[in-house]
PDB file of N, CA and C in Angstrom:
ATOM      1  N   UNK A   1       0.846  -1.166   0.000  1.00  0.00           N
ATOM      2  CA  UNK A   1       0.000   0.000   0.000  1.00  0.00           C
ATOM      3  C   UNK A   1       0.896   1.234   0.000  1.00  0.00           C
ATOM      4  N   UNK A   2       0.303   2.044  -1.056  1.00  0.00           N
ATOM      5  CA  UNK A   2       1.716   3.387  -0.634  1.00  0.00           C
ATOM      6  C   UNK A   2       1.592   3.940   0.447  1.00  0.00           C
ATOM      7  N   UNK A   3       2.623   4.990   0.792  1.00  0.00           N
ATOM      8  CA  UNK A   3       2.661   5.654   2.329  1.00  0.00           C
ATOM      9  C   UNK A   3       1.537   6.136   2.827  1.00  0.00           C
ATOM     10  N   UNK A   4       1.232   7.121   1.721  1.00  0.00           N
ATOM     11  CA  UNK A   4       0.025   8.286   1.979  1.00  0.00           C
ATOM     12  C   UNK A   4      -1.357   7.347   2.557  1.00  0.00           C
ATOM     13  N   UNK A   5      -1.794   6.364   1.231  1.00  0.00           N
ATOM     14  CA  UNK A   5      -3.164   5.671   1.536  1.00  0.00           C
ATOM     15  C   UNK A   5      -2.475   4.791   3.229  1.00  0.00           C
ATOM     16  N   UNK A   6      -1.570   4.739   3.407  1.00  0.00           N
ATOM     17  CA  UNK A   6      -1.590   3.146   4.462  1.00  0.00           C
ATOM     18  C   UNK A   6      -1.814   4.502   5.537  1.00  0.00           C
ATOM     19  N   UNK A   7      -0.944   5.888   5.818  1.00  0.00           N
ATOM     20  CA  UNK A   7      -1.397   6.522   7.063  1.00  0.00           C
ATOM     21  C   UNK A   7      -2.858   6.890   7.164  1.00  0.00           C
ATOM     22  N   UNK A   8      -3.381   7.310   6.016  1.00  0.00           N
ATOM     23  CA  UNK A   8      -4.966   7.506   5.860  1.00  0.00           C
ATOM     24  C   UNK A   8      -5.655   6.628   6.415  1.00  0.00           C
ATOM     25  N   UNK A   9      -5.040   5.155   6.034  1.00  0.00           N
ATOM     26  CA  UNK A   9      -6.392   4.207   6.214  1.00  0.00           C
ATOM     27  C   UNK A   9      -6.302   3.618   7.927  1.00  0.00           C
ATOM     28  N   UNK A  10      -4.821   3.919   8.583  1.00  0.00           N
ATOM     29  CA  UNK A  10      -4.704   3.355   9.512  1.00  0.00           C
ATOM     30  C   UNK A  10      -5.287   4.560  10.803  1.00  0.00           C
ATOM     31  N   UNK A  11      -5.568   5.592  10.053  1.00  0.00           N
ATOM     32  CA  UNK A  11      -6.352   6.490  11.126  1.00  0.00           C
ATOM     33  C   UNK A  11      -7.336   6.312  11.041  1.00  0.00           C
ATOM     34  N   UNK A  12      -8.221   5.757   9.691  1.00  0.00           N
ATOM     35  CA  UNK A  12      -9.749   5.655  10.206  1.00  0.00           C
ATOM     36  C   UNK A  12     -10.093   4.380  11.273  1.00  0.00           C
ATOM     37  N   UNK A  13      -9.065   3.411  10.462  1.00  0.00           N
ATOM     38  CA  UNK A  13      -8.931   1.811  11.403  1.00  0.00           C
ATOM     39  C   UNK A  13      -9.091   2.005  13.064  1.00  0.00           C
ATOM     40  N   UNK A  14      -8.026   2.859  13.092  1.00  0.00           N
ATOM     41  CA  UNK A  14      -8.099   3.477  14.534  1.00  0.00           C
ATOM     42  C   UNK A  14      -8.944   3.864  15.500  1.00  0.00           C
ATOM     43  N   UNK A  15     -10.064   5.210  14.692  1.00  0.00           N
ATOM     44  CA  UNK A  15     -10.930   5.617  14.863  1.00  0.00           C
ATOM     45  C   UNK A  15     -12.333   4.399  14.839  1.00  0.00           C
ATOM     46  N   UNK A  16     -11.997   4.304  13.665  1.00  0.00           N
ATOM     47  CA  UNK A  16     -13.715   2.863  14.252  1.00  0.00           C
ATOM     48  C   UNK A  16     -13.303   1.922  15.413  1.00  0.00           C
ATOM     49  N   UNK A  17     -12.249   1.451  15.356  1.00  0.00           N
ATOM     50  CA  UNK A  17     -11.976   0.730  16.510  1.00  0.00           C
ATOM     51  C   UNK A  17     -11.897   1.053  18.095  1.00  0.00           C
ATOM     52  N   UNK A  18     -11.807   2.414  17.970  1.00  0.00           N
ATOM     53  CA  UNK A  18     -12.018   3.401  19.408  1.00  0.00           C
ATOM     54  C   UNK A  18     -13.940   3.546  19.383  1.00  0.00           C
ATOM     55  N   UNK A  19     -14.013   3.991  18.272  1.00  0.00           N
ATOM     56  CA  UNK A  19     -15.668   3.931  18.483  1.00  0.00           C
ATOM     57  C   UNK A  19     -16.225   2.885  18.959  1.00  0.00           C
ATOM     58  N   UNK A  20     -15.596   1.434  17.936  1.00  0.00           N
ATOM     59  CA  UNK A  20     -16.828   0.594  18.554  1.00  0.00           C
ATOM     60  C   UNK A  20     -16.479  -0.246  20.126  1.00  0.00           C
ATOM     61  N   UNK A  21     -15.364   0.202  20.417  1.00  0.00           N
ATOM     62  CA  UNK A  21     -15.209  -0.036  21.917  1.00  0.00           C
ATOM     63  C   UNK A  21     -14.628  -1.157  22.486  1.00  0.00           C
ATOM     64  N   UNK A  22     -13.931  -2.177  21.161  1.00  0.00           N
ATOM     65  CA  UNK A  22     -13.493  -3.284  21.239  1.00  0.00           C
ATOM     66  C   UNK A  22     -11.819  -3.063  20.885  1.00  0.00           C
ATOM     67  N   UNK A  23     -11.595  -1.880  21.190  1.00  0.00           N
ATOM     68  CA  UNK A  23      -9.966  -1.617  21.009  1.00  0.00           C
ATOM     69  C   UNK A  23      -9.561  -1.918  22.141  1.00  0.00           C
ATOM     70  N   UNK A  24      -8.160  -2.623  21.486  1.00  0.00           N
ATOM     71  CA  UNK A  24      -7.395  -2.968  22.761  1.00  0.00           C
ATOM     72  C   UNK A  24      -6.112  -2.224  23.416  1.00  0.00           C
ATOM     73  N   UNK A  25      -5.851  -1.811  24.299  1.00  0.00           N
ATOM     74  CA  UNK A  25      -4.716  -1.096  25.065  1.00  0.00           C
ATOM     75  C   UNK A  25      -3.894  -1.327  23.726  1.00  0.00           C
ATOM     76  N   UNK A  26      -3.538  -1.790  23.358  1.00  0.00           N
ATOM     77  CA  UNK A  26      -2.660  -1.430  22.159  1.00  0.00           C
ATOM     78  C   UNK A  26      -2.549  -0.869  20.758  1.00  0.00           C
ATOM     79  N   UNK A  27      -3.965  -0.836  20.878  1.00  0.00           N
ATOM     80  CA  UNK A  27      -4.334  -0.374  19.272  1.00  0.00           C
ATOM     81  C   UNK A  27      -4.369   1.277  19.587  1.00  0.00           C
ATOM     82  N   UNK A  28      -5.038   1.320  21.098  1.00  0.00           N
ATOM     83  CA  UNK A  28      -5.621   3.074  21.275  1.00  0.00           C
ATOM     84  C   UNK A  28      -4.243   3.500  21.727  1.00  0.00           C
ATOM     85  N   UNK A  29      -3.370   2.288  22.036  1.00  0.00           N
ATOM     86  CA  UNK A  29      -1.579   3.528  22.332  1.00  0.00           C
ATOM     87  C   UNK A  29      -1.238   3.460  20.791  1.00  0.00           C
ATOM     88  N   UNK A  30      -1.124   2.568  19.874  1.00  0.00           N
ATOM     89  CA  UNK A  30      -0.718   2.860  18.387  1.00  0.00           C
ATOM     90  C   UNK A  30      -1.729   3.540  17.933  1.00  0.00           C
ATOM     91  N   UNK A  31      -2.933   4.166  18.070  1.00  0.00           N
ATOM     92  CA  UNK A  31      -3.820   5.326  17.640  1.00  0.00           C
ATOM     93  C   UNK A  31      -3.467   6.590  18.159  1.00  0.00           C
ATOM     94  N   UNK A  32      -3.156   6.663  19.199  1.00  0.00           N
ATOM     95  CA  UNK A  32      -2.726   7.998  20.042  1.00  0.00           C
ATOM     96  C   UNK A  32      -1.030   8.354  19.934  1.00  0.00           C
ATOM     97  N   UNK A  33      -0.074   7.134  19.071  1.00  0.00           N
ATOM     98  CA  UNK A  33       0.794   7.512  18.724  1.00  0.00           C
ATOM     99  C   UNK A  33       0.579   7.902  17.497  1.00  0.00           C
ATOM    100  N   UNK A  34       0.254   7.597  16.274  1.00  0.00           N
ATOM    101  CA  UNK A  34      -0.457   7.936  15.086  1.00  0.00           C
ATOM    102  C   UNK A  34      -0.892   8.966  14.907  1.00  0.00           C
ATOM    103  N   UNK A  35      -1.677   9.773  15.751  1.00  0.00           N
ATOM    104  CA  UNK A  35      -1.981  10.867  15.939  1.00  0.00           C
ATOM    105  C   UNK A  35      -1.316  12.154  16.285  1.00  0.00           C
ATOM    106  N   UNK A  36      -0.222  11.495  16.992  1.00  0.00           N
ATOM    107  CA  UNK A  36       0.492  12.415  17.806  1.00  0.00           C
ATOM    108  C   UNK A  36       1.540  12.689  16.464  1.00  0.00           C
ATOM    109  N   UNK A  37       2.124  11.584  15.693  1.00  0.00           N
ATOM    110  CA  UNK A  37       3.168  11.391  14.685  1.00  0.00           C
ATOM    111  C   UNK A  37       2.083  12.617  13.139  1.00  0.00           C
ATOM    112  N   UNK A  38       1.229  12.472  13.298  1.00  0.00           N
ATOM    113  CA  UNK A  38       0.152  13.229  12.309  1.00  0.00           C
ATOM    114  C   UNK A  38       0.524  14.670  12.735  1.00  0.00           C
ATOM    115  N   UNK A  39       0.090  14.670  14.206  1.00  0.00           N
ATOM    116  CA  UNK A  39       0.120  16.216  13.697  1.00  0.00           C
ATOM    117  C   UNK A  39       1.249  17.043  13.697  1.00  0.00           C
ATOM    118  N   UNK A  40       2.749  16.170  14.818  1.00  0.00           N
ATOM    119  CA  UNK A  40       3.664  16.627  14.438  1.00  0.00           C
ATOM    120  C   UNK A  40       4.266  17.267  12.946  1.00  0.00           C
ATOM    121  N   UNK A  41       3.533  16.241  11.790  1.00  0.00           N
ATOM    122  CA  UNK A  41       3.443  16.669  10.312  1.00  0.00           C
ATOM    123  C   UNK A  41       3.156  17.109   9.636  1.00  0.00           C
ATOM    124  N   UNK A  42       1.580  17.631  10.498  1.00  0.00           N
ATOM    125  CA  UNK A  42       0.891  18.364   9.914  1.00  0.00           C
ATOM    126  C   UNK A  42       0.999  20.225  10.487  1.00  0.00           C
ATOM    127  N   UNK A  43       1.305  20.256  11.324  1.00  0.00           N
ATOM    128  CA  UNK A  43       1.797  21.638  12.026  1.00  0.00           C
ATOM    129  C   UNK A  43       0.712  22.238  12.353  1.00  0.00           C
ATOM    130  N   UNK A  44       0.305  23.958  12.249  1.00  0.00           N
ATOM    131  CA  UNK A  44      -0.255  24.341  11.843  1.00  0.00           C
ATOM    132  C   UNK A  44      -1.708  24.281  11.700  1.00  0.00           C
ATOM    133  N   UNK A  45      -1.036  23.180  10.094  1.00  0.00           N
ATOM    134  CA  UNK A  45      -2.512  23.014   9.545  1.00  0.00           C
ATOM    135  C   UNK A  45      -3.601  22.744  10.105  1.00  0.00           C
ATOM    136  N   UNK A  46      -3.330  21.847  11.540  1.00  0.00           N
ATOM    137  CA  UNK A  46      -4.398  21.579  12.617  1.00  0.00           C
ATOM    138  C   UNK A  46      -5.000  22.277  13.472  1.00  0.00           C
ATOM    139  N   UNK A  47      -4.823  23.773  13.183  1.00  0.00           N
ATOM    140  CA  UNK A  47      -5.054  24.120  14.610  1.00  0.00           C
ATOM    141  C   UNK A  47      -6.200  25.250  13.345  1.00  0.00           C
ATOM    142  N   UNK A  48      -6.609  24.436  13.091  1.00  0.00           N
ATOM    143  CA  UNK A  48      -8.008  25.929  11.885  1.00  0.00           C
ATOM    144  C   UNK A  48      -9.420  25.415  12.736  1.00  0.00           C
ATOM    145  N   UNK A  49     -10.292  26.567  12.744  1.00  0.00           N
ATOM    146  CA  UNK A  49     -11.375  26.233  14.142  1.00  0.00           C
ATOM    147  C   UNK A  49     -12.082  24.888  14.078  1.00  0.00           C
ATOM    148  N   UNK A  50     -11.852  24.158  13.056  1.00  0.00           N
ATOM    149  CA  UNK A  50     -12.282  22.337  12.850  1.00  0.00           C
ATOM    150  C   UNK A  50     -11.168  21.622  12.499  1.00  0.00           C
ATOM    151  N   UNK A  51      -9.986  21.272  13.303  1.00  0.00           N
ATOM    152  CA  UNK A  51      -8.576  20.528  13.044  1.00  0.00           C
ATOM    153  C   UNK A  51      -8.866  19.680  11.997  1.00  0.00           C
ATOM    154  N   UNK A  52      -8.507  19.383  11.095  1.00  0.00           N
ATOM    155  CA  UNK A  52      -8.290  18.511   9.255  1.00  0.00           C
ATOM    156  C   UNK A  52      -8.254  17.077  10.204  1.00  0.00           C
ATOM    157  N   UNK A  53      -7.891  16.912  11.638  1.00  0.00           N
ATOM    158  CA  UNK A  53      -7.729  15.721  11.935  1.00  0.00           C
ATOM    159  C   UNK A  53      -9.018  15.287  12.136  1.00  0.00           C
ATOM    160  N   UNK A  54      -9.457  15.957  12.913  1.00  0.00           N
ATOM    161  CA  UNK A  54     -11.455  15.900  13.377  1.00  0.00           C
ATOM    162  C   UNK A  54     -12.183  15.768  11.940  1.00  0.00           C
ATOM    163  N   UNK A  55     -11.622  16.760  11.472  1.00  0.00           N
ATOM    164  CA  UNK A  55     -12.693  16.746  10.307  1.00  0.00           C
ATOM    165  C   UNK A  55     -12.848  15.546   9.490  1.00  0.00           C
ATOM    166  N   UNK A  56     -11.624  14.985   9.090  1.00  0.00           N
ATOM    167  CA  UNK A  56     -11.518  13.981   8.845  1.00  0.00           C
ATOM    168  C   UNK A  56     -12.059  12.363   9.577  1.00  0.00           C
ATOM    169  N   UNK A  57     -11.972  12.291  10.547  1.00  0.00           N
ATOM    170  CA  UNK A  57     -12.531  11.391  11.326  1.00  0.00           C
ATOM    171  C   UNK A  57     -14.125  11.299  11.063  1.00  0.00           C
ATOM    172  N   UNK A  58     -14.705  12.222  10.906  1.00  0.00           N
ATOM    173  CA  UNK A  58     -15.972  12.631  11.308  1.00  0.00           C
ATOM    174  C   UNK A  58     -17.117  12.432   9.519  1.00  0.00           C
ATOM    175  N   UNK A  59     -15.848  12.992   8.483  1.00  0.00           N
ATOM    176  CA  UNK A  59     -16.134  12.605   7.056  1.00  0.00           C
ATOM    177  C   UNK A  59     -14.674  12.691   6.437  1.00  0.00           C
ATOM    178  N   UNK A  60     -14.525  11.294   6.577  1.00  0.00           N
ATOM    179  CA  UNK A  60     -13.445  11.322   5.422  1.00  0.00           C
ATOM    180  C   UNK A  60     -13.697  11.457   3.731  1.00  0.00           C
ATOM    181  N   UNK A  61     -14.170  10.934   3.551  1.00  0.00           N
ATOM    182  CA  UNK A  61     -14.836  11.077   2.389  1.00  0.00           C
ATOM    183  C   UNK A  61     -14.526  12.780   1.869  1.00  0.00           C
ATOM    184  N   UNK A  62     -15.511  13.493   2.534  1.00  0.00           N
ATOM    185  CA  UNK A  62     -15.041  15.687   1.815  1.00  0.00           C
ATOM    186  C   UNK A  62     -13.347  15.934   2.544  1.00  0.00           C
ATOM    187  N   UNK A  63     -12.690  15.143   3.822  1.00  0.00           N
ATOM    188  CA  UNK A  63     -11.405  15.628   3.947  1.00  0.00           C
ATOM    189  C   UNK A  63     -10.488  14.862   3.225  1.00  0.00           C
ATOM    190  N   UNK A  64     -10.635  13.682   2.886  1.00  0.00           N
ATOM    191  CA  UNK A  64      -9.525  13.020   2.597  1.00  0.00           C
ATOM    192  C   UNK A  64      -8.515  13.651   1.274  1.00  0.00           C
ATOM    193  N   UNK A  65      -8.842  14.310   0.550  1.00  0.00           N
ATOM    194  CA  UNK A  65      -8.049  15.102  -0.564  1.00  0.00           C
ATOM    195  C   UNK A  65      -6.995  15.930   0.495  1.00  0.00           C
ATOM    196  N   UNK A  66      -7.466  16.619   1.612  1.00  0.00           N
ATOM    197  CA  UNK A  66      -6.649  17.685   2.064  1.00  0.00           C
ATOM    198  C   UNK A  66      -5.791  17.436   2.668  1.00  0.00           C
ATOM    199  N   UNK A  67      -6.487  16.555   3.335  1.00  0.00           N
ATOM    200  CA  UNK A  67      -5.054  15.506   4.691  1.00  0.00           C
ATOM    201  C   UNK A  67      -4.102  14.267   3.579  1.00  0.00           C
ATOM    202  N   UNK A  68      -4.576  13.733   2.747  1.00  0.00           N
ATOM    203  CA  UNK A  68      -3.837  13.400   2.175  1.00  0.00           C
ATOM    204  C   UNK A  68      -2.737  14.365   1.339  1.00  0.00           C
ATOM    205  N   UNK A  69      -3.069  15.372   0.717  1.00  0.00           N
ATOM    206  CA  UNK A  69      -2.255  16.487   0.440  1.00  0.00           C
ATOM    207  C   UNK A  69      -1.274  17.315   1.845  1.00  0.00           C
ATOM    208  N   UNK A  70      -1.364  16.807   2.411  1.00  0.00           N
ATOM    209  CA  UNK A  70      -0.957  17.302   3.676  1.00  0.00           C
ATOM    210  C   UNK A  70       0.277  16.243   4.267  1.00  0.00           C
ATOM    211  N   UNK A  71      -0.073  15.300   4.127  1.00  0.00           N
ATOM    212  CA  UNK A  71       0.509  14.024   4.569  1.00  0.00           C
ATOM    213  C   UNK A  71       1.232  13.550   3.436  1.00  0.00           C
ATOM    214  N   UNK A  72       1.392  14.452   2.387  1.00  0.00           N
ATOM    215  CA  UNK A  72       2.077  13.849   0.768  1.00  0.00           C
ATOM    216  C   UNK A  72       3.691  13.322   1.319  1.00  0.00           C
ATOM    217  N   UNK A  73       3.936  11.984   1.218  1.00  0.00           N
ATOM    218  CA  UNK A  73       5.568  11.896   0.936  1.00  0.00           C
ATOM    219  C   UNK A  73       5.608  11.619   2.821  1.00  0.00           C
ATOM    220  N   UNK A  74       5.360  10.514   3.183  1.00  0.00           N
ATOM    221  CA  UNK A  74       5.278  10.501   4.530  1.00  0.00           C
ATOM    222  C   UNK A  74       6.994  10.242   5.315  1.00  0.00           C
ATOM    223  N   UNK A  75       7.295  10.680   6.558  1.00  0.00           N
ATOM    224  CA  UNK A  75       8.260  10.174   6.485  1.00  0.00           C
ATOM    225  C   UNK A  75       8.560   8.670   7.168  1.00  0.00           C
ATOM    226  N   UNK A  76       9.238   8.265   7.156  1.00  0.00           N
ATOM    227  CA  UNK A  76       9.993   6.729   7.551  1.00  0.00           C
ATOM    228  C   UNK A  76       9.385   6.524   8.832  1.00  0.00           C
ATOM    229  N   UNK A  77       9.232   7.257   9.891  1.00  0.00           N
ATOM    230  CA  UNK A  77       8.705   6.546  11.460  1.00  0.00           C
ATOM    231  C   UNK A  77       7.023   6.691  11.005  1.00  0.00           C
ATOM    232  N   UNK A  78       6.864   8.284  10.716  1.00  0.00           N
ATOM    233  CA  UNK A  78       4.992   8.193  10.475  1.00  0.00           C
ATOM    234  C   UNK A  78       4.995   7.156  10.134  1.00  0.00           C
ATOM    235  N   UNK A  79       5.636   6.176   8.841  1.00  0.00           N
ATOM    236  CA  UNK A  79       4.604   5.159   7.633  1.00  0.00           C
ATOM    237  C   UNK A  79       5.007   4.012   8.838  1.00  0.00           C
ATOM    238  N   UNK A  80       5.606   4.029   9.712  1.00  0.00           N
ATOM    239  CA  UNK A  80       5.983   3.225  10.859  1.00  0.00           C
ATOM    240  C   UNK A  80       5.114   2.531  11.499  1.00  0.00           C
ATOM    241  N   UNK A  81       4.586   4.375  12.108  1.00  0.00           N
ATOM    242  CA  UNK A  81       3.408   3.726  13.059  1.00  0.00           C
ATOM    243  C   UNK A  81       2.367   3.681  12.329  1.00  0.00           C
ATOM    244  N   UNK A  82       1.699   3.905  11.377  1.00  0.00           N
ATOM    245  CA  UNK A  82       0.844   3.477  10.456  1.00  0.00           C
ATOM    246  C   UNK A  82       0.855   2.415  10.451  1.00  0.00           C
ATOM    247  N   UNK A  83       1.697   1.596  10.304  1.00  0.00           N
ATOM    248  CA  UNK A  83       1.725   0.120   9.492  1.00  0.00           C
ATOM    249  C   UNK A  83       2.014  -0.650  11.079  1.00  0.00           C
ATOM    250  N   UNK A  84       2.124  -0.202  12.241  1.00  0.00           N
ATOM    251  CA  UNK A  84       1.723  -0.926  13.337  1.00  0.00           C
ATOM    252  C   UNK A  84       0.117  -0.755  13.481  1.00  0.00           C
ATOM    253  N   UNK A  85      -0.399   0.137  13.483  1.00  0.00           N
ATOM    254  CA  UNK A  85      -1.722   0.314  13.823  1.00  0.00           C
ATOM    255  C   UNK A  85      -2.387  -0.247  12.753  1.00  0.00           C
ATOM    256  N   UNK A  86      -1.911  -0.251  11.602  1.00  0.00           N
ATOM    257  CA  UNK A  86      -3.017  -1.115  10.414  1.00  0.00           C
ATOM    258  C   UNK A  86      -2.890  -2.425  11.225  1.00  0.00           C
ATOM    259  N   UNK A  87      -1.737  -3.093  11.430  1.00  0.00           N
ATOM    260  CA  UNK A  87      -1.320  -4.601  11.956  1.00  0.00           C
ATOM    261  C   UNK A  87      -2.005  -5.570  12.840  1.00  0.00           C
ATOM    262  N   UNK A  88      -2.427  -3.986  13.529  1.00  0.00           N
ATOM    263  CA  UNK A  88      -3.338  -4.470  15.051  1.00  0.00           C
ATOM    264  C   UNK A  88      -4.892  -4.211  14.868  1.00  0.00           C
ATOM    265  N   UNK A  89      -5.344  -3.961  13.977  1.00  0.00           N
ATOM    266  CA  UNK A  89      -6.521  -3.494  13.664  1.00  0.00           C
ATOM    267  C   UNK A  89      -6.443  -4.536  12.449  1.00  0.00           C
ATOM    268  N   UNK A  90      -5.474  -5.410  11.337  1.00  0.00           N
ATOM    269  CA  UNK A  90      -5.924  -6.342  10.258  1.00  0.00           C
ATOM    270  C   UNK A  90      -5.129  -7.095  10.412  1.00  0.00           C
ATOM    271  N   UNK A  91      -5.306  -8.093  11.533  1.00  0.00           N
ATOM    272  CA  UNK A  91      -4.424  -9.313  11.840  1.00  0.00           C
ATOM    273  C   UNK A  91      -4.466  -9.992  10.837  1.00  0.00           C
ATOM    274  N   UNK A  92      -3.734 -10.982  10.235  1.00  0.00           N
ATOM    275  CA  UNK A  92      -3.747 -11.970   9.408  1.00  0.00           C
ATOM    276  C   UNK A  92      -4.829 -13.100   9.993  1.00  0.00           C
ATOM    277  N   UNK A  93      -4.852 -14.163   8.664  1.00  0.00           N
ATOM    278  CA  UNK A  93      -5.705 -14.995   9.595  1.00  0.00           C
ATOM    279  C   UNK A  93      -4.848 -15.921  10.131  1.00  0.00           C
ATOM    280  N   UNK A  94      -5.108 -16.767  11.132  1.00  0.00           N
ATOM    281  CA  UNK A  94      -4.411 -17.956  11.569  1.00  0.00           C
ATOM    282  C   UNK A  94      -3.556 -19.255  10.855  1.00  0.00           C
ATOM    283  N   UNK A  95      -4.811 -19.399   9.969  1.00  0.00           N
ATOM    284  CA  UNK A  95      -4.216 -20.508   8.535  1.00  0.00           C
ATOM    285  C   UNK A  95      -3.330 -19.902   7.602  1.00  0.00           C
ATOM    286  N   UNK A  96      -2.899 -20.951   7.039  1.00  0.00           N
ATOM    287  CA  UNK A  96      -2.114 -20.321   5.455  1.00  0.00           C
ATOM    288  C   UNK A  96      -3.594 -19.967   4.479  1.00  0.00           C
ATOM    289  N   UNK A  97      -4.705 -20.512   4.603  1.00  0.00           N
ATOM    290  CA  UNK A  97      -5.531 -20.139   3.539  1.00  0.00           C
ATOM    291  C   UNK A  97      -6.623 -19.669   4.326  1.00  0.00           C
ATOM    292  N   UNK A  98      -7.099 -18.720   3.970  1.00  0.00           N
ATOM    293  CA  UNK A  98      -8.682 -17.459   4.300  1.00  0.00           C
ATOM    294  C   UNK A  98      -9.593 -18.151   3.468  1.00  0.00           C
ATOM    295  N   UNK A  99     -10.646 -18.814   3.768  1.00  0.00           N
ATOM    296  CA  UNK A  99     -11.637 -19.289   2.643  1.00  0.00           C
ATOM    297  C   UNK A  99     -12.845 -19.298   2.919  1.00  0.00           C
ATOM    298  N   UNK A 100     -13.722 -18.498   2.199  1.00  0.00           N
ATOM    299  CA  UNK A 100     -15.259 -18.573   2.487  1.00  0.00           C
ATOM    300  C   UNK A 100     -15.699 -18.668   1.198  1.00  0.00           C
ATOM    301  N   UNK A 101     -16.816 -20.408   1.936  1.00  0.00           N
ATOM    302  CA  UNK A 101     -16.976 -20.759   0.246  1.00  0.00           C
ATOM    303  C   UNK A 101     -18.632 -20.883   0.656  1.00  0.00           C
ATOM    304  N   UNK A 102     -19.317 -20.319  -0.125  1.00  0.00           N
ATOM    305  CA  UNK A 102     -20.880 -20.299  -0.176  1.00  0.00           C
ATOM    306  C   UNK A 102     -21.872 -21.221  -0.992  1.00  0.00           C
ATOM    307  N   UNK A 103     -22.462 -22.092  -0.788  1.00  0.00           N
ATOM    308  CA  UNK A 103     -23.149 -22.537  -1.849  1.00  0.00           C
ATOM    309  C   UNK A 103     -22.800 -23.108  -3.343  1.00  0.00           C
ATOM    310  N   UNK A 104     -21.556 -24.097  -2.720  1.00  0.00           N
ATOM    311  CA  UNK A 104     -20.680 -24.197  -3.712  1.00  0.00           C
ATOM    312  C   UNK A 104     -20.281 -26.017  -4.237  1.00  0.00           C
ATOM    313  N   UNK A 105     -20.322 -26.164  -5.284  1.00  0.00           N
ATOM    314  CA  UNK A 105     -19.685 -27.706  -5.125  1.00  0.00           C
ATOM    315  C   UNK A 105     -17.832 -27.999  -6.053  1.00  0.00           C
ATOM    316  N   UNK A 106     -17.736 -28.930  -5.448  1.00  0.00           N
ATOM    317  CA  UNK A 106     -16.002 -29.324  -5.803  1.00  0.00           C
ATOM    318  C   UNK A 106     -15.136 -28.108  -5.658  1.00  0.00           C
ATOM    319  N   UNK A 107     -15.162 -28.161  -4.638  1.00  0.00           N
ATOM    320  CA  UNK A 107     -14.408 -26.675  -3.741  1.00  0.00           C
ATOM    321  C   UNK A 107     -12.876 -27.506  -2.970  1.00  0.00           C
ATOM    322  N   UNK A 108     -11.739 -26.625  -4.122  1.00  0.00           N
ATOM    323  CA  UNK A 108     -10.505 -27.425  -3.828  1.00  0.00           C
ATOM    324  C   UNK A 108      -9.659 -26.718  -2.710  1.00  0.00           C
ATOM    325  N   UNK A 109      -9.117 -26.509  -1.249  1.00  0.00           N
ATOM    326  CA  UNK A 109      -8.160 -25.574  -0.769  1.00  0.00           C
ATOM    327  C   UNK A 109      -6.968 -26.337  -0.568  1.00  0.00           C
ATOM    328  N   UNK A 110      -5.695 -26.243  -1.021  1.00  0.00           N
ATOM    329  CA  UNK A 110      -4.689 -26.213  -0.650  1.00  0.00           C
ATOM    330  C   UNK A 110      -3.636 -26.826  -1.475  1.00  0.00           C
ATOM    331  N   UNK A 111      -2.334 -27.704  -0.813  1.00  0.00           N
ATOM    332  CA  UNK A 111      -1.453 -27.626  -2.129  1.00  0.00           C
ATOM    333  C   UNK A 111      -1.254 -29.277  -2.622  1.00  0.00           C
ATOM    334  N   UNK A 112      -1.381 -28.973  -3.432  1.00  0.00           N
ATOM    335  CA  UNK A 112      -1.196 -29.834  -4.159  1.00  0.00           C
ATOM    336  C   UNK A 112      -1.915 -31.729  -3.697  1.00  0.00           C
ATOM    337  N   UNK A 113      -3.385 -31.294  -3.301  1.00  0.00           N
ATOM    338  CA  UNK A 113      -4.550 -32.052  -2.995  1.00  0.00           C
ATOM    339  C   UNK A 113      -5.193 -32.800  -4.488  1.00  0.00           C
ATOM    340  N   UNK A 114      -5.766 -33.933  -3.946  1.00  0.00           N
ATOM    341  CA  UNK A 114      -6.362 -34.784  -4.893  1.00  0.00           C
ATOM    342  C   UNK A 114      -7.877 -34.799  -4.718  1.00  0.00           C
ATOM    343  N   UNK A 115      -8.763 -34.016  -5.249  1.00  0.00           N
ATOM    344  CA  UNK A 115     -10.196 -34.215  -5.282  1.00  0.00           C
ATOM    345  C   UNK A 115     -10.679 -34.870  -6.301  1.00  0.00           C
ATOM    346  N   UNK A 116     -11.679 -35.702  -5.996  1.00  0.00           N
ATOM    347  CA  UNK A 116     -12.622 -36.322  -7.046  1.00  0.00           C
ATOM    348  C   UNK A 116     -14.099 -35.814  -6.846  1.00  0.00           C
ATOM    349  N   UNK A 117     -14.379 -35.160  -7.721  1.00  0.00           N
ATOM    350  CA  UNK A 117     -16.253 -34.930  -7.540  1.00  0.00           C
ATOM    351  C   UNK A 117     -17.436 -36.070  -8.204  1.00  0.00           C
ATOM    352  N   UNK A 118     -18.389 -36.098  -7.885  1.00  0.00           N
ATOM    353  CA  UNK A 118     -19.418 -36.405  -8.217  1.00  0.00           C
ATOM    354  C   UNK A 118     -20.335 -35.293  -8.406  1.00  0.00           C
ATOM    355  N   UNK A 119     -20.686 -35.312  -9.491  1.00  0.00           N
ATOM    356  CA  UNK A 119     -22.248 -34.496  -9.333  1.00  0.00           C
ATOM    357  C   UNK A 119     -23.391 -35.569 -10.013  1.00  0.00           C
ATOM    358  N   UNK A 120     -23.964 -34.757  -9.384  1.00  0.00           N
ATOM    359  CA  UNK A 120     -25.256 -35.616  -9.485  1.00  0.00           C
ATOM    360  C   UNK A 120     -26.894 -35.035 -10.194  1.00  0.00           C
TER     361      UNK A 120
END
């Protein structure tokens, strides 16, 4: 993911995960470092009578052009803690293979397996 989209996406990650109340001591210290690493970058720009950080949280969608223009060219620790807080908010899954299979027949997962179907 490039720099810009992975800090973007790991602040909203953040934010829903503080909302819905199932964040864990570690996600809201890698959110509150994230934040802190944001606005160090952003200067300024945060302090206009609706901070680009709020605003953003609240609708990303009308801010995301500005804070991403803002956040252009991230540096090396920001895309840091970004990519801890995405980590903890999009664990991998447990298995080598993620599979959701719906309503399906002769459904093959893995390596180099021998299936035989019947249909009927």
């Amino acid at each position: 993911m490039e720099p810009t989209t992975l800090v973007m996406t790991a602040l909203l990650a953040g934010a829903m995960a503080g909302v819905s109340g199932t964040a864990s001591t570690a996600v809201q210290d890698a959110y509150q470092a994230l934040i802190a690493a944001v606005r160090r970058r952003i200067g300024d720009h945060d302090r206009a009578p609706t901070p680009i950080l709020e605003a953003y949280a609240h609708d990303p969608v009308a801010h995301y052009g500005r804070l991403a223009e803002l956040l252009a060219d991230p540096d090396p620790e920001l895309a840091a803690t970004a990519t801890r807080l995405f980590q903890l908010t999009h664990p991998r899954p447990a298995s080598k293979y993620a599979v959701a299979v719906v309503d399906s027949r002769g459904v093959q997962v893995g390596d180099g397996n021998q299936q035989t179907n019947m249909f009927s």
